[in-house]
C-alpha atoms as a PDB file:
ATOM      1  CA  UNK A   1      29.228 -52.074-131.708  1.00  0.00           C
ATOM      2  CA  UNK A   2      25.479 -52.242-131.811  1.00  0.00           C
ATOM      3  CA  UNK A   3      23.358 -49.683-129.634  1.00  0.00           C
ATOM      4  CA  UNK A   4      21.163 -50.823-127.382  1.00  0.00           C
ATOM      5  CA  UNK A   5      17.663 -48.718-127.926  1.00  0.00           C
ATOM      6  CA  UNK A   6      16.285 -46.760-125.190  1.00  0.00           C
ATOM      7  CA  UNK A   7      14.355 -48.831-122.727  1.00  0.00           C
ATOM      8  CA  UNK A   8       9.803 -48.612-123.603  1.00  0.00           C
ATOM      9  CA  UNK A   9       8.270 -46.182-120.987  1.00  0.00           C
ATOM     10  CA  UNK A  10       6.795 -48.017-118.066  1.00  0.00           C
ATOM     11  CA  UNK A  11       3.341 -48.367-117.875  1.00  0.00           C
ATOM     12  CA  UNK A  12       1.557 -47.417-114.597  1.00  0.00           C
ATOM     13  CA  UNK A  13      -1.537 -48.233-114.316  1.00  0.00           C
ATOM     14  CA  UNK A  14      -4.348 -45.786-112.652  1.00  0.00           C
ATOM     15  CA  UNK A  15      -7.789 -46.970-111.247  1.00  0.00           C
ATOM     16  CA  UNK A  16      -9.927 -45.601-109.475  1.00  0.00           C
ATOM     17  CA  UNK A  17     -13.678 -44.856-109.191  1.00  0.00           C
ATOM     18  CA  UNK A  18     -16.314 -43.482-112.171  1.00  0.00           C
ATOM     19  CA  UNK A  19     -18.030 -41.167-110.082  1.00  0.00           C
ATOM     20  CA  UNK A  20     -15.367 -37.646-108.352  1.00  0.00           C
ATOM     21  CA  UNK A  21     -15.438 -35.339-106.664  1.00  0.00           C
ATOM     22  CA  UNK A  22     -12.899 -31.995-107.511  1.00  0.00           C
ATOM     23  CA  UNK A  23     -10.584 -33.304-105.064  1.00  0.00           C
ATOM     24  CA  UNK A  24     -10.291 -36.458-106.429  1.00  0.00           C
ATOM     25  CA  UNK A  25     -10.447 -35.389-109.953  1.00  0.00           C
ATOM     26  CA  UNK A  26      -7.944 -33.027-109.397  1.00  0.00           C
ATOM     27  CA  UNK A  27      -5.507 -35.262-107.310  1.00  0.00           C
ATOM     28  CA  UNK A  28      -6.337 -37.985-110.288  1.00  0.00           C
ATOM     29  CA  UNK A  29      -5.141 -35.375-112.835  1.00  0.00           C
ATOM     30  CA  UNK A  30      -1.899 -34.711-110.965  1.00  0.00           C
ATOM     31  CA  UNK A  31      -1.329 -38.351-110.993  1.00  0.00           C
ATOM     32  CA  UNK A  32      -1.554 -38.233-114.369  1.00  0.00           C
ATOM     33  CA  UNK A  33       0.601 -35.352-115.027  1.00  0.00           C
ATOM     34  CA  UNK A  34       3.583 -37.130-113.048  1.00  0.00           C
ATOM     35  CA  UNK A  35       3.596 -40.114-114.511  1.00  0.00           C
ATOM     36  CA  UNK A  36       3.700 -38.193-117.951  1.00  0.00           C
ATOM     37  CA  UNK A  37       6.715 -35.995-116.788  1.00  0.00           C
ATOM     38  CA  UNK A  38       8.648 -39.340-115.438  1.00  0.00           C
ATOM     39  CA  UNK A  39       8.462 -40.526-118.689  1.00  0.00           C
ATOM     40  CA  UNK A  40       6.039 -43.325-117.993  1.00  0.00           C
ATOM     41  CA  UNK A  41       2.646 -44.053-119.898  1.00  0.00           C
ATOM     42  CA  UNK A  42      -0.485 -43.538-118.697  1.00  0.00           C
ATOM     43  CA  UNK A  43      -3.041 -46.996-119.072  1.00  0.00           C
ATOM     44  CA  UNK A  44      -6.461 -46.736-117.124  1.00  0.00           C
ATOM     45  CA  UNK A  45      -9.878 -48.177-117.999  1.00  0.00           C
ATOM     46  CA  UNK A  46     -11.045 -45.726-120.138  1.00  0.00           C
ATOM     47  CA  UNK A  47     -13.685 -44.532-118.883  1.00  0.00           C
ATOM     48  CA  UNK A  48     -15.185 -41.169-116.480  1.00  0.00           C
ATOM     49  CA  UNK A  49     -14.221 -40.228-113.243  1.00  0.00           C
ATOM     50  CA  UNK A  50     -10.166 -40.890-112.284  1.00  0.00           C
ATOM     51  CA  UNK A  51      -9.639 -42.340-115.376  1.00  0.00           C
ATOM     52  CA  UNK A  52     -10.626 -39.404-117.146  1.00  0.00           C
ATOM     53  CA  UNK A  53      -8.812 -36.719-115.106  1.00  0.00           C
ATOM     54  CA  UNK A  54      -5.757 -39.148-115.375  1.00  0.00           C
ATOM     55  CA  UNK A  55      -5.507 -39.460-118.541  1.00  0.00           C
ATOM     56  CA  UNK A  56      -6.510 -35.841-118.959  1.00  0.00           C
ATOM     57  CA  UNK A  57      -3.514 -35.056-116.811  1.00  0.00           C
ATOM     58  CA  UNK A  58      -1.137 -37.133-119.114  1.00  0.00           C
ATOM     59  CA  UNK A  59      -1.895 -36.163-122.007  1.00  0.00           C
ATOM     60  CA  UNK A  60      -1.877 -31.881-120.917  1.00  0.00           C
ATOM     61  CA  UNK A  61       1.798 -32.888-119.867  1.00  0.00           C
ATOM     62  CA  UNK A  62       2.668 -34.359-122.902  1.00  0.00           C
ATOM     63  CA  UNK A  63       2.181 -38.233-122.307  1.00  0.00           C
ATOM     64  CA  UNK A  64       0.216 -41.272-123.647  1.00  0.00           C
ATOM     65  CA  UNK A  65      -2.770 -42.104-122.128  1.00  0.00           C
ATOM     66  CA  UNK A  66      -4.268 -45.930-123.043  1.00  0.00           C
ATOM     67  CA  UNK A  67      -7.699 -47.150-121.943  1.00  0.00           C
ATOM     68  CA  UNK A  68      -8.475 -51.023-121.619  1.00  0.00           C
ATOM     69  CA  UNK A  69     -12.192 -50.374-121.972  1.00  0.00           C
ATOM     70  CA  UNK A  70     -14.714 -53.727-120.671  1.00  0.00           C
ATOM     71  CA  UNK A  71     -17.017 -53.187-123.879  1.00  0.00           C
ATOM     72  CA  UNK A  72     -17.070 -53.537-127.822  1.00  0.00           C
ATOM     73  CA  UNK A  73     -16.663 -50.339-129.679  1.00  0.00           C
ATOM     74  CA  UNK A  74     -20.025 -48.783-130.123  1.00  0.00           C
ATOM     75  CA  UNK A  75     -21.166 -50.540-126.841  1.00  0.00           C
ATOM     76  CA  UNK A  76     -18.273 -48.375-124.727  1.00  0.00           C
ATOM     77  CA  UNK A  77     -18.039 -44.880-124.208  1.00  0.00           C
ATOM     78  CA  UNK A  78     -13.997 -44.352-123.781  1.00  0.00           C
ATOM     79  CA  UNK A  79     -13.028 -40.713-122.447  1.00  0.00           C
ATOM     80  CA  UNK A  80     -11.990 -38.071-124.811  1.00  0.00           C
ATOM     81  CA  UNK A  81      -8.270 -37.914-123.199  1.00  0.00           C
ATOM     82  CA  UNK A  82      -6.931 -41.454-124.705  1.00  0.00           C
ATOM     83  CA  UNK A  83      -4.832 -41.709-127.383  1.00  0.00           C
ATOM     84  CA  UNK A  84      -5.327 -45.540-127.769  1.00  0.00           C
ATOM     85  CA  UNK A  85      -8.342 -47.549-126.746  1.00  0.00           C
ATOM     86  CA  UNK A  86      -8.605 -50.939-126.375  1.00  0.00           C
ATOM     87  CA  UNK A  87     -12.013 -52.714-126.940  1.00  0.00           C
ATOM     88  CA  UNK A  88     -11.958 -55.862-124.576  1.00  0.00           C
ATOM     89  CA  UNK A  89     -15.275 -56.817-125.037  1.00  0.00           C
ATOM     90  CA  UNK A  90     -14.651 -58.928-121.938  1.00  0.00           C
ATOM     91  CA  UNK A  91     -16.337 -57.031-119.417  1.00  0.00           C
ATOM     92  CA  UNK A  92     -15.017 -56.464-115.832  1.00  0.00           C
ATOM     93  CA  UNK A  93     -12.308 -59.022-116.783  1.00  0.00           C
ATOM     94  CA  UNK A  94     -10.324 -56.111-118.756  1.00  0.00           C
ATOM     95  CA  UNK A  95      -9.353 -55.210-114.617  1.00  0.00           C
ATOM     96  CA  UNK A  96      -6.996 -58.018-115.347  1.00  0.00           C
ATOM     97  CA  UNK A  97      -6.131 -57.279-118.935  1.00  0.00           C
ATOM     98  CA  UNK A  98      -5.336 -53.192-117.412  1.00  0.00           C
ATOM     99  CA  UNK A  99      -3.645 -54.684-114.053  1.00  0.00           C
ATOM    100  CA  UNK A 100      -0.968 -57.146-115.592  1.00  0.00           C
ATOM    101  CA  UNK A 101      -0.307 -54.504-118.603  1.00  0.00           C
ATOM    102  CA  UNK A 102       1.427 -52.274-115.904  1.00  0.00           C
ATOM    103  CA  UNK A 103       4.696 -52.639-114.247  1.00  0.00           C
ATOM    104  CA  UNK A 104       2.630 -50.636-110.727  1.00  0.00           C
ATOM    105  CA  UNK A 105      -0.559 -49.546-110.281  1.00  0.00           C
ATOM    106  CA  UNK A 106      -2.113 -46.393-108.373  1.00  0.00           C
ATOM    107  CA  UNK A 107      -5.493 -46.498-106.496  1.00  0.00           C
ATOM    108  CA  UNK A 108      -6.754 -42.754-106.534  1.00  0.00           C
ATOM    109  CA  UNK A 109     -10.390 -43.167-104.303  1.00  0.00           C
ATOM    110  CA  UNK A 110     -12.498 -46.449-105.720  1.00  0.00           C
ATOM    111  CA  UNK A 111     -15.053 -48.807-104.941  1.00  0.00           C
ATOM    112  CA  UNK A 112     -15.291 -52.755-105.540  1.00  0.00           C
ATOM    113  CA  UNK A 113     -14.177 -52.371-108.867  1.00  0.00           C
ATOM    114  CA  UNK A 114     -11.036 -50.415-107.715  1.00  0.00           C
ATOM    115  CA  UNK A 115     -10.808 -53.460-104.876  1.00  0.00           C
ATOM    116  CA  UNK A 116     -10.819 -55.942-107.400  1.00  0.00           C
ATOM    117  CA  UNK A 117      -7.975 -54.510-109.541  1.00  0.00           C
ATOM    118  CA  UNK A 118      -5.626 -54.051-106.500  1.00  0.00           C
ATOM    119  CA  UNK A 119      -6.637 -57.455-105.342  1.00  0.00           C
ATOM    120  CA  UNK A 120      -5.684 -58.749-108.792  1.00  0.00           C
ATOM    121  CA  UNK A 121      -2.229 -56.623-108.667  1.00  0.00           C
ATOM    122  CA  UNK A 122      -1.126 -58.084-105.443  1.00  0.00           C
ATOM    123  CA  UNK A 123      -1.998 -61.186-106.045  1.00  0.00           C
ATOM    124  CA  UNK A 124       0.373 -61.149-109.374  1.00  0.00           C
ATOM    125  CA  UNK A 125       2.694 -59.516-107.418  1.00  0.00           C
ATOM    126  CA  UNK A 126       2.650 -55.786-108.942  1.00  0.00           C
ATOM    127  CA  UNK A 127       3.302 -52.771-106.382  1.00  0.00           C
ATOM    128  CA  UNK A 128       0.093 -50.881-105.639  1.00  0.00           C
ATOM    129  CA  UNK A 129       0.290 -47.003-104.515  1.00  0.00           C
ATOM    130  CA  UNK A 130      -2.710 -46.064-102.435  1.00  0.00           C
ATOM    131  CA  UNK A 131      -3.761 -42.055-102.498  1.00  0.00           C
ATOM    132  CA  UNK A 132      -6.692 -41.135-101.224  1.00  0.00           C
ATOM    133  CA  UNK A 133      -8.235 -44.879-101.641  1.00  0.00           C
ATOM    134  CA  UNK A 134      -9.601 -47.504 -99.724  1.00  0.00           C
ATOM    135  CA  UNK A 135      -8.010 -48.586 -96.691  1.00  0.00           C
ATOM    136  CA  UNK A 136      -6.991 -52.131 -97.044  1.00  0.00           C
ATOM    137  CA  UNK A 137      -5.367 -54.642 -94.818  1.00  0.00           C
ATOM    138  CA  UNK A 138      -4.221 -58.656 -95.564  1.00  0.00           C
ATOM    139  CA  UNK A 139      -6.316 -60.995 -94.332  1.00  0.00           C
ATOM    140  CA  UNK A 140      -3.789 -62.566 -92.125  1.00  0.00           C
ATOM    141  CA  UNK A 141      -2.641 -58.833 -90.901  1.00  0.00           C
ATOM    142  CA  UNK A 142       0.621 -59.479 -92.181  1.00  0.00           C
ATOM    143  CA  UNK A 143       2.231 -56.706 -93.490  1.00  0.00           C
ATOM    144  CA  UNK A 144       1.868 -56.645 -97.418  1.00  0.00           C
ATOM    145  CA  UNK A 145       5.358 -55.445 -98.920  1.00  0.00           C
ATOM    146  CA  UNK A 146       3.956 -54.302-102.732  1.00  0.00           C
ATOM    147  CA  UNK A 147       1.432 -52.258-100.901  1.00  0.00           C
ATOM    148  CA  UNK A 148       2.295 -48.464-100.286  1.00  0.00           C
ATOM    149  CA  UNK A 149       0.101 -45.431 -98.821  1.00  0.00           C
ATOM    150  CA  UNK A 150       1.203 -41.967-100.430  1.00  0.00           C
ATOM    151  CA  UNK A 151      -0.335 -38.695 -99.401  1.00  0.00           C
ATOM    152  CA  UNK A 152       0.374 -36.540-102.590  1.00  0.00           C
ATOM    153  CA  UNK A 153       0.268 -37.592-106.217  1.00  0.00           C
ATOM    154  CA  UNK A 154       4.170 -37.105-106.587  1.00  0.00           C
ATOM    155  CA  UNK A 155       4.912 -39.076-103.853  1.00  0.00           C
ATOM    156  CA  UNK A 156       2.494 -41.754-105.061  1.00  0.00           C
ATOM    157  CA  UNK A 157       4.360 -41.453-108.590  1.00  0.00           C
ATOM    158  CA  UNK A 158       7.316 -41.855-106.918  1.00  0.00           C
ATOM    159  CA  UNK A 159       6.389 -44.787-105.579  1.00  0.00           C
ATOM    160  CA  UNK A 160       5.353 -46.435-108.655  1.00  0.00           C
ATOM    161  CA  UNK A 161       8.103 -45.716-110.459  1.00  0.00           C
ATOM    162  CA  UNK A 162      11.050 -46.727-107.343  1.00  0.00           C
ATOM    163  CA  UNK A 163       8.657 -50.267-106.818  1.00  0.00           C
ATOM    164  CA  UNK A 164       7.752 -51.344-110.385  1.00  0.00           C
ATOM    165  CA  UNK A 165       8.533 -54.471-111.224  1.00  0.00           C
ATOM    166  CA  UNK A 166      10.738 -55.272-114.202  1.00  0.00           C
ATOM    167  CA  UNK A 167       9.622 -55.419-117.880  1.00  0.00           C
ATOM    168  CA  UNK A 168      11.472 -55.181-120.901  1.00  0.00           C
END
């Protein structure tokens, strides 16, 4: 009888904004720590800010950490904490590139580019954890069931991992 091999680790995205504070750097880094210790991989966009102390977080734990960077390589400065960066040269598109490469995202703080990526999520129907992000409500103020609120990075991680949708 053949074995079937061990199922890839899920990849969660994180986004959030360039510019932290220590809260949100360190809550950003804790993300990133739990989703390495759950087994899961780390993809962000590559740059500062919460996807630095993300990945940062993954990779002190022990896990992968993969930036979808908007840029060419010389034009983009990716953060020393990746393991594997890819060059999109595609600008803020790569929010789409990073948001349908993970099976959940989690919003740690953000701005309009952090808006855009969750509004990209939902709309492909991928979970979205919010921690410490913007507050968000549908437009027809139905209740949105792929959305989530945590208050702690392990319970956002949690999250993320119980709502992810399938992948192989």
């Amino acid at each position: 009888m053949t074995e079937m091999p061990e199922p890839a680790a899920p990849p969660i995205a994180v986004i959030g904004g360039t510019s932290t504070n220590a809260t949100i750097a360190e809550l950003a880094c804790a993300v990133g720590r739990e989703i390495a210790n759950r087994g899961g991989v780390l993809i962000c966009g590559g740059r500062g800010g919460v996807m630095e102390h993300s990945a940062r977080g993954a990779r002190e734990a022990g896990g992968t950490a993969i930036g979808i960077l908007p840029g060419r390589p010389g034009e983009d400065t990716p953060n020393i904490y990746l393991q594997h960066r890819i060059f999109t040269g595609i600008g803020q598109a790569r929010n789409q590139v990073l948001v349908l490469s993970a099976v959940a995202v989690i919003a740690v703080s953000g701005g309009w580019g952090t808006l855009s990526e969750i509004a990209l999520a939902l709309k492909h129907r991928i979970p979205v954890v919010l921690l410490s992000s913007l507050e968000i409500r549908p437009p027809d103020g139905r209740d949105e069931p792929l959305l989530f609120q945590s208050q702690t990075p392990v319970e956002a991680v949690a999250i993320a991992f119980a709502n992810a949708r399938r992948f192989s």
